[in-house]
Protein backbone atom coordinates (compact mmCIF):
# COMPACT_ATOMS: atom_id res chain seq x y z
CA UNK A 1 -84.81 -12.57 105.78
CA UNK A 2 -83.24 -10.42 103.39
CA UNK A 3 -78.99 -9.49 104.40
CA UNK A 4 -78.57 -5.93 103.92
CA UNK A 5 -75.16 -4.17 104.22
CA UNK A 6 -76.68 -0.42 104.03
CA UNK A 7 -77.62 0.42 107.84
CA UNK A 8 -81.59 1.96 107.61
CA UNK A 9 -80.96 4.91 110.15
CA UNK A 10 -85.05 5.93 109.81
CA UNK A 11 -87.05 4.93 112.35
CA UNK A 12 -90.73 3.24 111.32
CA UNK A 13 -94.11 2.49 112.82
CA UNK A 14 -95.04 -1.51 112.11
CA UNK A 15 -98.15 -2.60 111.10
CA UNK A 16 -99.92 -2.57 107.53
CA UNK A 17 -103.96 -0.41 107.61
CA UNK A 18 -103.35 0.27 111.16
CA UNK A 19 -104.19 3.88 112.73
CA UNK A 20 -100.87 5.70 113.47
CA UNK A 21 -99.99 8.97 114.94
CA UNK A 22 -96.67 10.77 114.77
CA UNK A 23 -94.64 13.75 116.20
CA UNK A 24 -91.44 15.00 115.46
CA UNK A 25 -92.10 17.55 118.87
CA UNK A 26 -93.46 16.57 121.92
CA UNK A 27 -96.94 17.56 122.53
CA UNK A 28 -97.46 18.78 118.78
CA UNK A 29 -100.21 17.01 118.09
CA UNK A 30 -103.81 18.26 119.36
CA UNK A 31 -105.66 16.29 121.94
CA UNK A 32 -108.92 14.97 121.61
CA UNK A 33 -109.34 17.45 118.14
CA UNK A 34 -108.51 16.95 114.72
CA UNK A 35 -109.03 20.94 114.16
CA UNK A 36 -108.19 23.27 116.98
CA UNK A 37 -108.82 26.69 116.50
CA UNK A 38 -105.19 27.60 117.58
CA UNK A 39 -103.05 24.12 117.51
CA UNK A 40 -99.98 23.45 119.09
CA UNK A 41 -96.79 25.26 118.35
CA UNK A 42 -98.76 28.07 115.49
CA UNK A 43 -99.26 25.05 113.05
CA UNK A 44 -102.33 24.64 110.41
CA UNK A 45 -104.32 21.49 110.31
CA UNK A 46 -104.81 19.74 107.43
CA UNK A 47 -106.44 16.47 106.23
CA UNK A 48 -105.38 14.61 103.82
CA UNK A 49 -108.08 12.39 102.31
CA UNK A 50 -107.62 9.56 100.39
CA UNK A 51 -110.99 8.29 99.88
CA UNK A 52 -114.77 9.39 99.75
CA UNK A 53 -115.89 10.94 103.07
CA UNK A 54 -118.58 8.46 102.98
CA UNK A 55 -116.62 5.64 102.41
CA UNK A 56 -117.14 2.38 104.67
CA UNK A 57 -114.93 2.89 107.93
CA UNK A 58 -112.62 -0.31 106.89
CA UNK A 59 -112.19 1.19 103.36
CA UNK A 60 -112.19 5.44 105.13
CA UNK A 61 -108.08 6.56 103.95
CA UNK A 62 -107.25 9.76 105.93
CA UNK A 63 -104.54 11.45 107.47
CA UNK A 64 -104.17 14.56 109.79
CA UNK A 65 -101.24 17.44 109.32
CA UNK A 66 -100.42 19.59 111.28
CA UNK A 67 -97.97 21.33 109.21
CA UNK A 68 -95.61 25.16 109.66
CA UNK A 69 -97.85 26.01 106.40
CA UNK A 70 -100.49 24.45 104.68
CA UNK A 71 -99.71 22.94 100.96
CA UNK A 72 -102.35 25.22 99.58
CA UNK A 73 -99.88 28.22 99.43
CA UNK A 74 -98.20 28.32 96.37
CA UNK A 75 -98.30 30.21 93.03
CA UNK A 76 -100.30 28.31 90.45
CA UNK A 77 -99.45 25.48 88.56
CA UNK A 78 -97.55 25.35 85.28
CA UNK A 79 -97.38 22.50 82.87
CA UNK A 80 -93.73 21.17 82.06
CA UNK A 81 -92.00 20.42 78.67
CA UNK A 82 -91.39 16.91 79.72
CA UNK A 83 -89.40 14.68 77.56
CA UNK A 84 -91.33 11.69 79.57
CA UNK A 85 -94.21 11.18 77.55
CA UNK A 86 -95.92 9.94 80.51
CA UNK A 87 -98.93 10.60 78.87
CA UNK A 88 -98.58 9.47 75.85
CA UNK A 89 -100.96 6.96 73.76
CA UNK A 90 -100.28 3.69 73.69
CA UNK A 91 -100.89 0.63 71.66
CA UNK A 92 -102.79 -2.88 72.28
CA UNK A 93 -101.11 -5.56 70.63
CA UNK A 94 -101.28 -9.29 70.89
CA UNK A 95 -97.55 -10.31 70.71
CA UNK A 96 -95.44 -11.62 73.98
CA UNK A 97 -93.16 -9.11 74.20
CA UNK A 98 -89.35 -9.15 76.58
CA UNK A 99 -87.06 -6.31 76.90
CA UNK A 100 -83.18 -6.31 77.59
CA UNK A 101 -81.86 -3.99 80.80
CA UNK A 102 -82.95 -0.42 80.82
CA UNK A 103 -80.05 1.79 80.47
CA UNK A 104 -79.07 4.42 83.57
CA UNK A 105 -79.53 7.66 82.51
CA UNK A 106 -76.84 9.50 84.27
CA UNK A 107 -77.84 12.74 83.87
CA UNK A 108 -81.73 11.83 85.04
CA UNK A 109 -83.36 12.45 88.18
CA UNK A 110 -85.94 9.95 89.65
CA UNK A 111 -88.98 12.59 88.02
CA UNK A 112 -86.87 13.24 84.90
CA UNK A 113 -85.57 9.58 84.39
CA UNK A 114 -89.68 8.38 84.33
CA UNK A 115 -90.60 6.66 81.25
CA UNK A 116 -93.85 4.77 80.18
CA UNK A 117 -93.82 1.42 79.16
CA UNK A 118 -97.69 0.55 79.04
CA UNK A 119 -101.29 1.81 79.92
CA UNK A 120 -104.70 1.04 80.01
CA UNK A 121 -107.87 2.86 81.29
CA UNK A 122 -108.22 6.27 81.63
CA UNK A 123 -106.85 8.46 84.50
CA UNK A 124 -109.66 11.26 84.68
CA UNK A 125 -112.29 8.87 85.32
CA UNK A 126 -110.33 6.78 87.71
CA UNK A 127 -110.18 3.65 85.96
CA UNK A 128 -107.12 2.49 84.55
CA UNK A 129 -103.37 1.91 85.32
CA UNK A 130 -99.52 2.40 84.16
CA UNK A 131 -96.58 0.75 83.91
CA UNK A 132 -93.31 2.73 84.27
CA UNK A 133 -89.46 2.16 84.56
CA UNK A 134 -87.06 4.97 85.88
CA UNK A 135 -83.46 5.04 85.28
CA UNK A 136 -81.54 7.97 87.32
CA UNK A 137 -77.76 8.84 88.38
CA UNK A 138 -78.52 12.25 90.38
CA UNK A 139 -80.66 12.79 92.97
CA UNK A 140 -83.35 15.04 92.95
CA UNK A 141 -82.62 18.68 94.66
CA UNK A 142 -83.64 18.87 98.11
CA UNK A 143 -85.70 21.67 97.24
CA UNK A 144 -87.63 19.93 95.09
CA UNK A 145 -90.86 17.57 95.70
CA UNK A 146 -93.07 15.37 93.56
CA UNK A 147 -96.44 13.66 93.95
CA UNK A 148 -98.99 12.15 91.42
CA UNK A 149 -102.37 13.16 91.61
CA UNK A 150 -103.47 10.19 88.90
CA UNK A 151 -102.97 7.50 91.70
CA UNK A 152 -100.96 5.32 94.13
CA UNK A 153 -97.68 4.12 92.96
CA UNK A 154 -95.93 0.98 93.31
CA UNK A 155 -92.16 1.19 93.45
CA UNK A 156 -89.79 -1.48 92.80
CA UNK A 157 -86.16 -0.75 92.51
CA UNK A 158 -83.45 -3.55 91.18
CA UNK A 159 -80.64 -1.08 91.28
CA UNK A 160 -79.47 1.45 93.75
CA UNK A 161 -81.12 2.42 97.38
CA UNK A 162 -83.40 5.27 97.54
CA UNK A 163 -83.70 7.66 100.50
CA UNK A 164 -87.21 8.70 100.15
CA UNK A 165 -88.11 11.39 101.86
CA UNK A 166 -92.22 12.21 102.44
CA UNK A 167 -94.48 14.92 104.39
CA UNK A 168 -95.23 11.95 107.04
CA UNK A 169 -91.33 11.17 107.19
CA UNK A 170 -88.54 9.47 105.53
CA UNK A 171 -88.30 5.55 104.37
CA UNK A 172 -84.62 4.19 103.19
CA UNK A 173 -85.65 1.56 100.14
CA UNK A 174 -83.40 -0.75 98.70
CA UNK A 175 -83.65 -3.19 96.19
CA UNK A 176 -85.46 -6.24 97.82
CA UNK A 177 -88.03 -3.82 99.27
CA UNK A 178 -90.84 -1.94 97.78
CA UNK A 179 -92.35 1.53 98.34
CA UNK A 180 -95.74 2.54 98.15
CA UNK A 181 -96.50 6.16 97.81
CA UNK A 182 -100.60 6.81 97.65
CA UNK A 183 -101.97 9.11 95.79
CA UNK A 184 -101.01 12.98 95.94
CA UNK A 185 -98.50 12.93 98.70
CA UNK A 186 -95.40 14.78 97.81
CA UNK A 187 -91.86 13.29 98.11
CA UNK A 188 -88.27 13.51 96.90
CA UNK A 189 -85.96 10.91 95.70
CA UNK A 190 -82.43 10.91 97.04
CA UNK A 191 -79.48 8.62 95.75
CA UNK A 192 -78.02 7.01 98.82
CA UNK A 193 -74.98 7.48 99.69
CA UNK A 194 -71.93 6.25 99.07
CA UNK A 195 -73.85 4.43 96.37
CA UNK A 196 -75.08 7.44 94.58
CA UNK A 197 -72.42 6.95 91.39
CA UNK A 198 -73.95 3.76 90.53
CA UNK A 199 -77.11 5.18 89.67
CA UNK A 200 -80.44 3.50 90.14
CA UNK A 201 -83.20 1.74 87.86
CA UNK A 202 -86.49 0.28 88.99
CA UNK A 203 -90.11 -0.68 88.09
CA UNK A 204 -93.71 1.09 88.44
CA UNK A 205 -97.04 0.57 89.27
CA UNK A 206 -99.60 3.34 89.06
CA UNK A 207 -103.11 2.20 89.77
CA UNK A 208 -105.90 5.07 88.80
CA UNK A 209 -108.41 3.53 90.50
CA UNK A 210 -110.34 4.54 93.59
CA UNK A 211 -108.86 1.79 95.67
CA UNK A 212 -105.42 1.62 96.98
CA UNK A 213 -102.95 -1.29 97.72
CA UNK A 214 -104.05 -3.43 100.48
CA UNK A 215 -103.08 -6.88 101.34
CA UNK A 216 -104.97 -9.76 99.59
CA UNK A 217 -107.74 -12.05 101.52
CA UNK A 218 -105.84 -15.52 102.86
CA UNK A 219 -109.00 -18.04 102.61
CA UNK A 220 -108.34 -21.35 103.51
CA UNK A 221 -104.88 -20.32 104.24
CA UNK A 222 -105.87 -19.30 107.43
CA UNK A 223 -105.08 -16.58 109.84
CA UNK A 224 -100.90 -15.81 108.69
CA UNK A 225 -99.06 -16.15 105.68
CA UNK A 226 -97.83 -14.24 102.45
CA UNK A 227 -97.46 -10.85 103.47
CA UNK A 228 -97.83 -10.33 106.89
CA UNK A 229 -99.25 -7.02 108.08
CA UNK A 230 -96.78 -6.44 110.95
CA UNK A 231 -93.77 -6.86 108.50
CA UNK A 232 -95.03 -3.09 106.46
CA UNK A 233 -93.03 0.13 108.07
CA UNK A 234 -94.89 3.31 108.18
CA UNK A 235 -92.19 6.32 108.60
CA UNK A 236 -92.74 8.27 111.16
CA UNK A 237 -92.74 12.35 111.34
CA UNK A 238 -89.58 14.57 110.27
CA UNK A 239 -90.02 17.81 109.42
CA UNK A 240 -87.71 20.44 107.26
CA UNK A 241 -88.66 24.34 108.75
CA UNK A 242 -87.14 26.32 105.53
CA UNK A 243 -88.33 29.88 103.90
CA UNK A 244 -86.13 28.97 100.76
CA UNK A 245 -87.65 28.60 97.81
CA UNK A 246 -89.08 24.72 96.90
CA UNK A 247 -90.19 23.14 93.26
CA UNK A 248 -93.52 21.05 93.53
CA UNK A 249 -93.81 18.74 90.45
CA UNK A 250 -97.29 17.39 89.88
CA UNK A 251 -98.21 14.18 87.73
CA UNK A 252 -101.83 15.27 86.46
CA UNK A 253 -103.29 13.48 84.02
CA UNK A 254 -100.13 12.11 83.07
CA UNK A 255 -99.00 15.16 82.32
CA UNK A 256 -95.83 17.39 84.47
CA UNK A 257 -96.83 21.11 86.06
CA UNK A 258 -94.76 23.01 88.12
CA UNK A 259 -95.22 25.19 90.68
CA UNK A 260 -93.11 27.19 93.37
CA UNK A 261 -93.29 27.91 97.29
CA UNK A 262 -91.50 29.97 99.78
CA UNK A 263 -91.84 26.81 102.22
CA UNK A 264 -90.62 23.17 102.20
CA UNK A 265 -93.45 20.72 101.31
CA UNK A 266 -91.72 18.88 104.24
CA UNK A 267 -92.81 20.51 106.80
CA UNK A 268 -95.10 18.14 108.88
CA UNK A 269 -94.81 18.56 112.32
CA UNK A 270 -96.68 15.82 113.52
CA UNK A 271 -99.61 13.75 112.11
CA UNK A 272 -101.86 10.68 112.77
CA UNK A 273 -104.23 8.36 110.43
CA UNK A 274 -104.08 5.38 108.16
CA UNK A 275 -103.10 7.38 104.88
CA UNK A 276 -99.59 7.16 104.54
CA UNK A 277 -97.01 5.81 101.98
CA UNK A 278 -94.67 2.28 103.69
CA UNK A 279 -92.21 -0.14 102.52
CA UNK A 280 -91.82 -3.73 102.55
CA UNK A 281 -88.99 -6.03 102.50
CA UNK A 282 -89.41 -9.44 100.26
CA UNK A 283 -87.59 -11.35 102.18
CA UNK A 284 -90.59 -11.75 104.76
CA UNK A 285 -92.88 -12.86 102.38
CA UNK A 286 -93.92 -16.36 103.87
CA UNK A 287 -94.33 -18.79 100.60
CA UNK A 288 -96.61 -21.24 100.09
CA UNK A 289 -97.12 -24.35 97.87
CA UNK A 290 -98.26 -27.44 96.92
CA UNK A 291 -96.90 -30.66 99.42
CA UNK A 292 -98.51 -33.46 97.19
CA UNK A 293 -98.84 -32.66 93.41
CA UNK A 294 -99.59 -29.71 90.88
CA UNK A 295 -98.32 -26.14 90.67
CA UNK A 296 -100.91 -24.27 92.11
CA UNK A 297 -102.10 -20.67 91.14
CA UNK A 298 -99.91 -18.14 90.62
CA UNK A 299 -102.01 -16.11 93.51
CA UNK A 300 -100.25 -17.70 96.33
CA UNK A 301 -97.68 -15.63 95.37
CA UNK A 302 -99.51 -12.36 95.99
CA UNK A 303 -98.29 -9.62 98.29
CA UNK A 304 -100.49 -6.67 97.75
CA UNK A 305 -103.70 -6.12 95.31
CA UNK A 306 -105.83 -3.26 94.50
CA UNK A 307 -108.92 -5.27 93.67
CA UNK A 308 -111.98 -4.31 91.12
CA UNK A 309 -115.76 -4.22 91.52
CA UNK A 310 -115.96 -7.84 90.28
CA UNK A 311 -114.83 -10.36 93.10
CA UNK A 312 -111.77 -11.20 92.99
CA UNK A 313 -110.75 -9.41 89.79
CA UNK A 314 -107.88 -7.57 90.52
CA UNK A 315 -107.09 -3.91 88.94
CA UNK A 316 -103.61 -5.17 89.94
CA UNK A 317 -102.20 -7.76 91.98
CA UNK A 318 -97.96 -7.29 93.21
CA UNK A 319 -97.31 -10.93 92.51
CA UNK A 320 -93.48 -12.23 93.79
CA UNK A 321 -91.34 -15.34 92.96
CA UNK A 322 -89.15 -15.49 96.08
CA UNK A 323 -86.82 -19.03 96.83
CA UNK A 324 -88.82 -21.40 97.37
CA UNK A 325 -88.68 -25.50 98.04
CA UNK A 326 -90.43 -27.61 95.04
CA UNK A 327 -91.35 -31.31 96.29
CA UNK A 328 -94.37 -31.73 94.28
CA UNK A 329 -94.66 -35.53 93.03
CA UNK A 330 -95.69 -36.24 89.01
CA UNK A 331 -95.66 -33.09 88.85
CA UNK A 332 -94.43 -30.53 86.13
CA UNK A 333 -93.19 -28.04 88.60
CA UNK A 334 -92.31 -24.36 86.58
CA UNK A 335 -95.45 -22.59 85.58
CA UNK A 336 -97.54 -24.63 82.83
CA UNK A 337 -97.82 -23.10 79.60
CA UNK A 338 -101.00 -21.26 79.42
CA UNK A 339 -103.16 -18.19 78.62
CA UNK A 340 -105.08 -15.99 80.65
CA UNK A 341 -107.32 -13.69 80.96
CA UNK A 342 -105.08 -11.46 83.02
CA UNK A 343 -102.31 -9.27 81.94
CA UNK A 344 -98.80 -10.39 82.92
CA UNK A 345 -95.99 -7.49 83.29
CA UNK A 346 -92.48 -9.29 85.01
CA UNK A 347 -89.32 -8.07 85.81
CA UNK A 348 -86.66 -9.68 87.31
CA UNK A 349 -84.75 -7.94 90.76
CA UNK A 350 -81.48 -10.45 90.92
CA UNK A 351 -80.58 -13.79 90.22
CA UNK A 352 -82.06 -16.06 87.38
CA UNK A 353 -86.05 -16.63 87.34
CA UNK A 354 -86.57 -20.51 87.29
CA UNK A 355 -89.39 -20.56 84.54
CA UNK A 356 -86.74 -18.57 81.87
CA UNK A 357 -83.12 -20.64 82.67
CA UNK A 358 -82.40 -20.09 78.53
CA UNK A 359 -81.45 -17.02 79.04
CA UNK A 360 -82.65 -13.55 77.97
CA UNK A 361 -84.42 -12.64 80.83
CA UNK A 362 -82.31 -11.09 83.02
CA UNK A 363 -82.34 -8.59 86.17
CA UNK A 364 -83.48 -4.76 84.93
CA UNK A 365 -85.48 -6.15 82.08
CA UNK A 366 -88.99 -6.81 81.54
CA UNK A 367 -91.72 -9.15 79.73
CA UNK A 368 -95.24 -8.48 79.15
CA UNK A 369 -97.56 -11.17 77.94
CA UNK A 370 -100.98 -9.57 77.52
CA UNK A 371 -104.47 -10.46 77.82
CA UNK A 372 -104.88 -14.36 76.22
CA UNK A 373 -101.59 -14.23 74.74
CA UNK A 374 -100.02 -18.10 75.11
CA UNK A 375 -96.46 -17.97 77.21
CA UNK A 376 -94.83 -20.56 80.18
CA UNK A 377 -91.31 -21.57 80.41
CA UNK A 378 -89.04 -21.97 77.64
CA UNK A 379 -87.94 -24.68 75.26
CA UNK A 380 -85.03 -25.51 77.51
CA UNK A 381 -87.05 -25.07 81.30
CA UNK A 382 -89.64 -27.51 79.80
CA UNK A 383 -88.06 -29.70 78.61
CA UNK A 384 -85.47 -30.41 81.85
CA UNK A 385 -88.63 -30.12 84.12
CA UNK A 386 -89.82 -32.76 82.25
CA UNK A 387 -87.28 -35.32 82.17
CA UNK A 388 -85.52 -34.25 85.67
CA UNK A 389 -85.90 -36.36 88.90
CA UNK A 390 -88.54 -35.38 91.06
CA UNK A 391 -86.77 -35.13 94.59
CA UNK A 392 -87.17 -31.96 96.50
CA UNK A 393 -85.83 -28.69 94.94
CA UNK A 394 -85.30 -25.25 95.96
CA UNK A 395 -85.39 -23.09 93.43
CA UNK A 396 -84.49 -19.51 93.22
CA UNK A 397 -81.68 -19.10 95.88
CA UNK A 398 -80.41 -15.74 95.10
CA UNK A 399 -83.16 -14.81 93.09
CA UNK A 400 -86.43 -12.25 92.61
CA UNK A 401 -88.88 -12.11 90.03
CA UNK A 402 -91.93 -10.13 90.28
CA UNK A 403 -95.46 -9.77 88.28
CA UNK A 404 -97.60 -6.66 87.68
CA UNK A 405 -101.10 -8.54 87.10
CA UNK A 406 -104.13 -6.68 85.87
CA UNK A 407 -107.47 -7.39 84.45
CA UNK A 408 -107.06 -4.66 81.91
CA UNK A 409 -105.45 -4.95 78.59
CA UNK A 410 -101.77 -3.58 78.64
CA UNK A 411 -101.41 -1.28 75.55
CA UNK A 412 -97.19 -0.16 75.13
CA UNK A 413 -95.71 2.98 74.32
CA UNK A 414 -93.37 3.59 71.55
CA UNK A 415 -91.20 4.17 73.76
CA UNK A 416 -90.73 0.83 75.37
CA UNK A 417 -91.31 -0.46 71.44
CA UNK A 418 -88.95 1.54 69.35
CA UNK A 419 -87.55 4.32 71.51
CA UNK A 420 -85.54 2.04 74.17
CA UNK A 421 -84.33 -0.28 71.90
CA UNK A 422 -84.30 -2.62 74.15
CA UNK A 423 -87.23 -5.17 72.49
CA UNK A 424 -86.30 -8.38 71.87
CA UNK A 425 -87.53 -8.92 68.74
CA UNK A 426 -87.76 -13.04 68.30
CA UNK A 427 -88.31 -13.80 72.04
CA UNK A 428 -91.33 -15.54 71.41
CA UNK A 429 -89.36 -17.23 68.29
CA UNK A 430 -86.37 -18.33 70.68
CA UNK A 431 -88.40 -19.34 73.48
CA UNK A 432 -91.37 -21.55 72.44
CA UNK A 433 -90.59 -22.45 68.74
CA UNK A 434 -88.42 -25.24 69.93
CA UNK A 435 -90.38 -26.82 72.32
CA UNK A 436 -90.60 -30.48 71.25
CA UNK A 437 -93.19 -32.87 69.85
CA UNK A 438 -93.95 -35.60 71.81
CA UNK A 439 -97.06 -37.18 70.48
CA UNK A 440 -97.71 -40.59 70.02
CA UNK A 441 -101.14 -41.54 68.41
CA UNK A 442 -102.17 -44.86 69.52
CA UNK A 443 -101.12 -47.17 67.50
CA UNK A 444 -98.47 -45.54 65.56
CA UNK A 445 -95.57 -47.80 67.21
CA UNK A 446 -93.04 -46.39 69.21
């Protein structure tokens, strides 16, 4: 289990798909109705839906709120001059690409720190995703909210705790954990305190697709393992009664709109379903490997996916490289060198990622290798994992790398190719162009 210093005073409900239901007041929520004519305490009822009405009951996504006003009354949306470019086009290319640490933008917000690093798909049609990093040093006002309409995001901070507070209730997230905030519920994003003057960076998934995050099918595994459901907290309901006037921002279409209220979008008296953003700490996630020989598939190392039409052809998988005890015999034990049909986006949390121990990849940056593009572990990595005894190792103590995974082909922003300046232009030059030759043609002596 993860050791953190920061006390989480939110309380949570446990359990990962499972039907919750909330209040904040006692007896607030109706009985035996979803839609009273008159429920408790003067509130409206409102669903939120996150999936087809029609949809199978295991894949159904809804939530009840019963809420001091409903979120239909504001004036209408306005788009935003947005220095983001969250929207903006982006290019395939086949090149492995690595960046060096984001820089904090101390004057940013969580909304206004947002920058794109990739795409693919298209968000109208529901059929894509993004990859983001945000870099902020103030919090967001309190009177201020933001949700996406374009899909569920995946958040991933390496730097600085984030209170998080949502319409269903509030969820303290520090690095080591990961949020999940579905599609078009509303939030802010608080610094924590005392911590706030250190700023915070992190990582995004967006997935546009009709599915949402959900935990991936175990197999021969069995009944427990990688991410288990009971370890996912749920927040449970806290509500803000205010008549002052509160900011909604709106990712639509990748684009920002704005739009104003004489209400807080917090305001969620009490509510029950199985739509609802949670958080997860890493340092559950029960590893496994190989006990006799070979590195197996990366896929063992996935915590949640949001999976395709094909079978087992993921949108996106959340993949994680947590410590972990190596004992395979003849066995090259980092990640072979390969290609794949898959996308690969990593980042590193902390520590030092036991596939990249030449340096360069380090915690706040990023590396994409894209669809068939060659990569595994450096020069130096392969070549100690080859000549190193094979006793039993545990690697990554103090360490956390993850992978974005996707199907589709990652195109990059020139933002995250010129704009950062953070691209490091001969990684692939310093990394694999001195791996060594080692070929012996039969017969050719020793």
């Amino acid at each position: 289990m993860t050791d953190f210093l920061i006390p989480d005073p939110h309380t949570y409900h446990h359990g990962l798909s499972s039907h919750f239901e909330s209040e904040s007041i006692p007896h607030s929520l109706p009985t035996a109705r979803n839609s009273p004519q008159k429920p408790p305490y003067g509130l409206y009822a409102e669903k939120l839906s996150g999936s087809a009405f029609t949809a199978p009951r295991h894949l159904n996504k809804q939530t009840w709120l019963y809420r001091i006003l409903p979120s239909a009354s504001h004036i209408p949306f306005t788009i935003c001059e947005s220095p983001n470019a969250l929207e903006a086009e982006c290019r395939q290319i086949p090149n492995q690409l690595r960046w060096d640490p984001f820089d904090v933008d101390d004057s940013a917000t969580f909304i206004s720190g947002l920058r794109l690093l990739g795409s693919a798909g298209d968000i109208p049609t529901k059929n894509g995703l993004g990859i983001y990093v945000y870099t902020c040093g103030r919090s967001m006002p309190d009177t201020e909210a933001f949700y996406s309409a374009d899909g569920d995001m995946l958040i991933v901070p390496q730097a600085g705790t984030l209170d998080v507070r949502t319409e269903l209730g509030r969820l303290l997230v520090r690095p080591m954990e990961i949020l999940v905030v579905p599609r078009g519920i509303r939030y802010n994003v608080a610094l924590h305190e005392p911590r706030e003057s250190e700023g915070a960076r992190g990582y995004i998934l967006e997935t546009w697709t009709t599915g949402h995050f959900e935990l991936p099918e175990l197999g021969p595994i069995g009944s427990n393992g990688l991410a288990n459901a009971r370890d996912f907290q749920i927040p449970t309901a806290a509500y803000i009664d205010s008549t002052a006037t509160h900011t909604i921002m709106a990712k639509f279409n990748g684009k920002l709109f704005r739009a104003s209220q004489n209400h807080s979008p917090f305001d969620v008296v009490a509510w029950h379903g199985n739509y609802y953003p949670f958080k997860y700490d890493l340092g559950r996630f029960n590893t496994i490997g190989s006990i006799s020989y070979d590195h197996p598939d990366p896929s063992i190392f996935t915590v949640l996916t949001v999976q395709s039409a094909v079978p087992g052809t993921a949108v996106a998988d959340f993949v994680i490289f947590p410590p972990r005890w190596l004992v395979g015999e003849d066995t090259f034990r980092p990640p072979w060198f390969h290609r794949n049909c898959m996308s690969e986006f990593m980042g590193l949390i902390d520590g030092d990622y036991d596939a990249k121990t030449s340096g360069g990849f380090v915690p706040g940056g990023a590396s994409l290798h894209n669809v068939m593009a060659g990569h595994g572990p450096d020069a130096g990595t392969a070549e100690r994992a080859s000549e190193c005894e094979l006793k039993p190792q545990k690697v990554g103590a103090g360490s956390m790398a993850f992978m974005f995974e996707s199907s589709f082909m990652i195109g990059v922003s020139e933002w995250a190719l010129a704009g950062c300046r953070k691209v490091q232009e001969e990684y692939n030059v310093e990394s694999w162009t001195g791996v060594k030759r080692r070929f012996k043609a039969p017969g050719a002596g020793t």
